[in-house]
Structures are given as C-alpha cells and as structure tokens.
C-alpha atoms as a PDB file:
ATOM      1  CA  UNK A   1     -29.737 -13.964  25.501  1.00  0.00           C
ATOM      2  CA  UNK A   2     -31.193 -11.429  22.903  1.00  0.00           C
ATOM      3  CA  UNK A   3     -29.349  -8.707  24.428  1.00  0.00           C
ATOM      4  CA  UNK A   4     -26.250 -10.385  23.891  1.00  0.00           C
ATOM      5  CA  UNK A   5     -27.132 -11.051  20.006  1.00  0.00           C
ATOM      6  CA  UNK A   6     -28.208  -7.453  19.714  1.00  0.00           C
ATOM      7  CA  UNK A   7     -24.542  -6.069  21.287  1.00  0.00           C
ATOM      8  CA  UNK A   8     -23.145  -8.914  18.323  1.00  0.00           C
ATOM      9  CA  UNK A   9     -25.359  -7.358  15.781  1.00  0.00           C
ATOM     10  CA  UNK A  10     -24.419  -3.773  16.891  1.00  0.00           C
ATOM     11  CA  UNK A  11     -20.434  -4.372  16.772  1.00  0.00           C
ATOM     12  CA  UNK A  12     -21.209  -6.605  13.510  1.00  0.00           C
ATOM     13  CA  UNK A  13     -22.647  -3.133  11.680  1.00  0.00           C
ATOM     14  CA  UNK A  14     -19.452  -0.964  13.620  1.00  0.00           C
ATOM     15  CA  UNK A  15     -16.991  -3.002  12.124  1.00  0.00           C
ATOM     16  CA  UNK A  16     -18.725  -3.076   8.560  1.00  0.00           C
ATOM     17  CA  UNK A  17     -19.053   0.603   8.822  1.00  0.00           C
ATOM     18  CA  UNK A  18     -15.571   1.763   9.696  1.00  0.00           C
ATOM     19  CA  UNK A  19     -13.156  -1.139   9.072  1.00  0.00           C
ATOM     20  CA  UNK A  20      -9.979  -1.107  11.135  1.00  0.00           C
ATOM     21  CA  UNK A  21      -6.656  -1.443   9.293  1.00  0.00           C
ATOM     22  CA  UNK A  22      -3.614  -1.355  11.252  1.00  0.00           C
ATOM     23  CA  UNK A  23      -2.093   1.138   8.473  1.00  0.00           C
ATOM     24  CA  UNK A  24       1.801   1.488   9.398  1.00  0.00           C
ATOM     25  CA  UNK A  25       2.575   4.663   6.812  1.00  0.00           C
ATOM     26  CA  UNK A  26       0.246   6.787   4.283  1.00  0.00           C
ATOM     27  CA  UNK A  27       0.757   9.048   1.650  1.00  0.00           C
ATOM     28  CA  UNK A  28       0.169  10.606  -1.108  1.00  0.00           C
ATOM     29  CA  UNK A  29       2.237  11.574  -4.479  1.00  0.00           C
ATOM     30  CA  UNK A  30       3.794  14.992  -3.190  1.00  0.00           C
ATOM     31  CA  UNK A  31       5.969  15.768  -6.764  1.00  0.00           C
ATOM     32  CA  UNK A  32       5.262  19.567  -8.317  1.00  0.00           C
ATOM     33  CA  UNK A  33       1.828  18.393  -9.753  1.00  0.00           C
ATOM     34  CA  UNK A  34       0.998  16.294  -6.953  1.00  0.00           C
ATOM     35  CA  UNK A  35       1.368  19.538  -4.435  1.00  0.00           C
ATOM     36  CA  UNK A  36      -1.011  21.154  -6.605  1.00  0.00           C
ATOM     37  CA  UNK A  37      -3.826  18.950  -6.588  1.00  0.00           C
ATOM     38  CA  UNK A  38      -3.120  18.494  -2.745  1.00  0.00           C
ATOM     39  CA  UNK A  39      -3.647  22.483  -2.194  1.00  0.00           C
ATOM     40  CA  UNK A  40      -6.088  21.972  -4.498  1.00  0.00           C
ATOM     41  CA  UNK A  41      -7.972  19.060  -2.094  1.00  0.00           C
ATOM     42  CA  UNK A  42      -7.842  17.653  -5.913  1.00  0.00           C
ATOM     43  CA  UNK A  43      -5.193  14.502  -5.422  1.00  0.00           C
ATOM     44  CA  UNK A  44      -7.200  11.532  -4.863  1.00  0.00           C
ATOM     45  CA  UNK A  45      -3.789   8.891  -5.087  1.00  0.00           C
ATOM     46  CA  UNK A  46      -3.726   7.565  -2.057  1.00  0.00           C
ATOM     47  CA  UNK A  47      -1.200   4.783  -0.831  1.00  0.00           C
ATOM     48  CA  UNK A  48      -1.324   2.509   2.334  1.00  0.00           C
ATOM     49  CA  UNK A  49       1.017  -0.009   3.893  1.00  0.00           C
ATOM     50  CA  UNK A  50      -0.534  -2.235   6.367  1.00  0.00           C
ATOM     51  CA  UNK A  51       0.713  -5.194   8.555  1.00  0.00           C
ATOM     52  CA  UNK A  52       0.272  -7.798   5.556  1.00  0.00           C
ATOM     53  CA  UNK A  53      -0.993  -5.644   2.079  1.00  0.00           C
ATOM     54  CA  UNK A  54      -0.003  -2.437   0.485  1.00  0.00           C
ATOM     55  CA  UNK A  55      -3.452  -0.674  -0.843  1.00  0.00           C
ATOM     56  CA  UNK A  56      -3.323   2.117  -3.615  1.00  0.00           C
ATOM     57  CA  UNK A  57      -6.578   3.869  -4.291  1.00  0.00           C
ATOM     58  CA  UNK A  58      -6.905   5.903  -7.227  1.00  0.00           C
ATOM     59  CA  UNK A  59      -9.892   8.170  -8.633  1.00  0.00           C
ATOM     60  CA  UNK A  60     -13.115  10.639  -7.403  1.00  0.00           C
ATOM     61  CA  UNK A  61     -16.073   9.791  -9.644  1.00  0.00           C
ATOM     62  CA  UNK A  62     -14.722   5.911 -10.329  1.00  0.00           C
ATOM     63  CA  UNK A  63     -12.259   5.180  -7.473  1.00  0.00           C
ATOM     64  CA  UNK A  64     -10.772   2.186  -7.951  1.00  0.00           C
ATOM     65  CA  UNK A  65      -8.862   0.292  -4.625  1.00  0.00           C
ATOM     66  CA  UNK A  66      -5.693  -2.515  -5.513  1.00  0.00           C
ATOM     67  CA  UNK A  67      -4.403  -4.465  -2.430  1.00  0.00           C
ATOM     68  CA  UNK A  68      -1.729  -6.713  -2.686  1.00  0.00           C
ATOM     69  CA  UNK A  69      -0.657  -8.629   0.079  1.00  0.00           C
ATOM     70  CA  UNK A  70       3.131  -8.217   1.150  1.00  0.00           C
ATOM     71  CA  UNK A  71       4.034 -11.757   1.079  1.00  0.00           C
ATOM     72  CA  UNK A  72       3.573 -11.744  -3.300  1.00  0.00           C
ATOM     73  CA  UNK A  73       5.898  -8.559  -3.296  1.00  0.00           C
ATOM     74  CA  UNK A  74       9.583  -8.823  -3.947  1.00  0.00           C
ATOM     75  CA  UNK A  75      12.486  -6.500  -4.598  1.00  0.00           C
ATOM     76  CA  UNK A  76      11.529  -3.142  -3.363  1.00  0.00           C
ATOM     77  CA  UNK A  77      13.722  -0.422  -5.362  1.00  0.00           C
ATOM     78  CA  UNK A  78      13.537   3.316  -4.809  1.00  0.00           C
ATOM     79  CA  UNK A  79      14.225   5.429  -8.241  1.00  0.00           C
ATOM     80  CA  UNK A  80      14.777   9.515  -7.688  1.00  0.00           C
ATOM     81  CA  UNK A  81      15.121  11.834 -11.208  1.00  0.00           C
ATOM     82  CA  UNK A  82      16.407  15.136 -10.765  1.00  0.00           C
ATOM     83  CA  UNK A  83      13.614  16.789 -10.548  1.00  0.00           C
ATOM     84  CA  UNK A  84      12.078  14.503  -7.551  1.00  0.00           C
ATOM     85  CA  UNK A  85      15.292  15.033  -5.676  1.00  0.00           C
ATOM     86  CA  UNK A  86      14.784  19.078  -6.337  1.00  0.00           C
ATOM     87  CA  UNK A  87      11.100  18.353  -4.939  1.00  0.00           C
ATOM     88  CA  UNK A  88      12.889  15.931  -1.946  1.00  0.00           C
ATOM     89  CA  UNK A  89      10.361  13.008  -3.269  1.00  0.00           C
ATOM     90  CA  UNK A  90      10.912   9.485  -5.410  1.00  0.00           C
ATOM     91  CA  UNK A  91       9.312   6.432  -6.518  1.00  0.00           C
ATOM     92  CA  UNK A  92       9.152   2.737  -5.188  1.00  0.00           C
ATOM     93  CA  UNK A  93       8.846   0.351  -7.898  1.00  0.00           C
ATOM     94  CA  UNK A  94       7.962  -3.368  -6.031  1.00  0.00           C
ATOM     95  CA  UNK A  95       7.675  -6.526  -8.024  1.00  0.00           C
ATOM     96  CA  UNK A  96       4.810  -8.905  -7.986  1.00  0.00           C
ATOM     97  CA  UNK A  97       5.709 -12.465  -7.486  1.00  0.00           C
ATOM     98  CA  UNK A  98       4.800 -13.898 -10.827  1.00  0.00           C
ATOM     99  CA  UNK A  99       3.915 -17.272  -9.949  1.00  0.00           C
ATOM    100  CA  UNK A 100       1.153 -16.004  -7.876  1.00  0.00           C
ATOM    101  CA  UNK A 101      -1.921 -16.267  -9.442  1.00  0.00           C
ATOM    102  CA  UNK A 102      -3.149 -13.342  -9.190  1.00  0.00           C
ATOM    103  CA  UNK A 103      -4.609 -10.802 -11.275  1.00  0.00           C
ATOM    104  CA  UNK A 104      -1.888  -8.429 -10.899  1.00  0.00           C
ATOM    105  CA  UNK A 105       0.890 -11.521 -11.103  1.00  0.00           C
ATOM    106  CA  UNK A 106       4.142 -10.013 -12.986  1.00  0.00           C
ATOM    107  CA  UNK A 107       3.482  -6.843 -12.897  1.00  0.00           C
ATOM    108  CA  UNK A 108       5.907  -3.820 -11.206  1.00  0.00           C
ATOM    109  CA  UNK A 109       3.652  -1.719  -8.854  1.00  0.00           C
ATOM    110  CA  UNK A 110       5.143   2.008  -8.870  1.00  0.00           C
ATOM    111  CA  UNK A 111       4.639   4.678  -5.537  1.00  0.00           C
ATOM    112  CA  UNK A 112       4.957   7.888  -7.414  1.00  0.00           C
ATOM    113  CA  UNK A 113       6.591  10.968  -5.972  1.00  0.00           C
ATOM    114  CA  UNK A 114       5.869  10.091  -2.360  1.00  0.00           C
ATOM    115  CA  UNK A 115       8.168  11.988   0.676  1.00  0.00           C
ATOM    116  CA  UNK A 116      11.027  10.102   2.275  1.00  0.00           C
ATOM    117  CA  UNK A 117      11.189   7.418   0.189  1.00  0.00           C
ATOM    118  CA  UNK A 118      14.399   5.584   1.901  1.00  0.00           C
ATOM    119  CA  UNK A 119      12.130   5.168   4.625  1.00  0.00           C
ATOM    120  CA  UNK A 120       9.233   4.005   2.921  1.00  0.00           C
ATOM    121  CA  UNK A 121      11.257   1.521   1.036  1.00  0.00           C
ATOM    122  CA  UNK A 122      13.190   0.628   3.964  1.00  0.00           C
ATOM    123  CA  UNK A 123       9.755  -0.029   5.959  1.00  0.00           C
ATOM    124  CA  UNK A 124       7.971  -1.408   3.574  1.00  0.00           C
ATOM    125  CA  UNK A 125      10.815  -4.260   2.799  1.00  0.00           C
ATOM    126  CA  UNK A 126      11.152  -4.670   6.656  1.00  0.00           C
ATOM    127  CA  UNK A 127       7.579  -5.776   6.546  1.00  0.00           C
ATOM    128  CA  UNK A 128       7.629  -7.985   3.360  1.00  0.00           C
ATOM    129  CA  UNK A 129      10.121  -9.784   5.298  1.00  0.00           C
ATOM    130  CA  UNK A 130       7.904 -10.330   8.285  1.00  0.00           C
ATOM    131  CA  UNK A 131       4.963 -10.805   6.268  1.00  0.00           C
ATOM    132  CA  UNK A 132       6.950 -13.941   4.215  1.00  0.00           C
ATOM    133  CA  UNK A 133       8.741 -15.443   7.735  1.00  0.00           C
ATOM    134  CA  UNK A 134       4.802 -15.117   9.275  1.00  0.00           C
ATOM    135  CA  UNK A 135       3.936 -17.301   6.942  1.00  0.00           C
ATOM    136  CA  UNK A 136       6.317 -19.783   6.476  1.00  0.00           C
ATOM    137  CA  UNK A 137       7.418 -18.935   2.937  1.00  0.00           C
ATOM    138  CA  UNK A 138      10.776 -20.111   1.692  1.00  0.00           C
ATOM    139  CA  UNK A 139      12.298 -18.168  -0.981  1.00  0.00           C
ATOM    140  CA  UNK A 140      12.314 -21.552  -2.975  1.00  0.00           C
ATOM    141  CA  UNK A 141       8.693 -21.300  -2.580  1.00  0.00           C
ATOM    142  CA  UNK A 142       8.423 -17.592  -4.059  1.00  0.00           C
ATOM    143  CA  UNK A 143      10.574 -18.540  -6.861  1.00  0.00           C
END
C-alpha cells in the first residue's frame, strides 16, 4: 500500500513540474523587429493554441501568461499591412465573447506578425468550432 501512494506522490510532483499541454501550433512574432530579438534570443512573445485555450506569454524579468479558453473567442480575422506581407507575416485579431465574465470580456486579442497566418487563423477557428460543439454551446447562448 505505501508503495503505491509513493508512485501517486511521485507522478503527483512530475505532473506539477512539467505540465502537459496538448499545444496544436506555437509561435512567435517573426515581423522585422521580431527577427531581431529572435537572433537576438531577446523575443520573449510567445503564443500557444491548445485543444481548448489560446495562451500568450509576454515578458523576461515580469512575464506575464493570458489564457483564454476557445469556446469565449469569436470571429477570428487575419489583417496583413504591406510591410508584413514584404516580411510574409500578419496579425490575428480574435474577439472575446463579451458576455463572458471574464476579466478580459470585450476585448480584441491581437497575434502580432506571426508566419502563415491563413493557417493559423484557419486552425485556430477550426478549433473554436470544436471547442463550442464540445461543449454544447449554441450561438444563441454566445450571443
């Protein structure tokens, strides 16, 4: 019996340590400055899109970490200036449900200057979707 608790214990402080997140795409803003601070090793913008949130982590000395979970996004758009299509990069600009409660409620969450956006807007809509028919959510509810 105490072995058993101990193996609990041991994949307990395993999981704590180095969470799992099934994390579908990752990048990082890739525009002319954002190339810099990359060969730099000095970009710490850092977006995620798992299963069910989209994560953006910003900062060195006070890094700060926003996840929002796919079912309170809505309306994924992709934006491209001239200059990002020179630099083959663009932006994602996503909607917050505002009747959600939360603390980031009506606001538009922008991915700047990441590569292939299409595809990133493409998947990341894809998986709103599944995220919202997971859960049951009409679009009467979201509205």
């Amino acid at each position: 019996m105490k072995d058993n608790s101990e193996n609990v214990e041991k994949m307990r402080k395993e999981s704590l340590e180095n969470p799992s997140f099934e994390i579908v795409w990752e990048g990082q803003p890739s525009g002319l400055w954002g190339r810099i601070l990359s060969a730099l090793h000095l970009n710490f913008t850092w977006y995620r899109l798992s299963k069910d949130e989209l994560i953006i982590t910003k900062g060195f000395f006070n890094r700060r970490t926003d996840s929002i979970e796919l079912y309170l996004l809505k309306d994924p758009d992709m934006r491209e200036t001239l200059w990002q299509r020179l630099f083959k990069v663009g932006s994602i600009g996503v909607k917050v449900d505002g009747h959600s409660g939360s603390k980031m409620a009506g606001r538009l969450v922008v991915i700047k200057n990441i590569k292939e956006p299409a595809y990133v807007r493409k998947l990341l809509r894809d998986y709103i979707e599944a995220d919202v028919l997971e859960r049951g959510i009409s679009y009467f509810d979201k509205v």
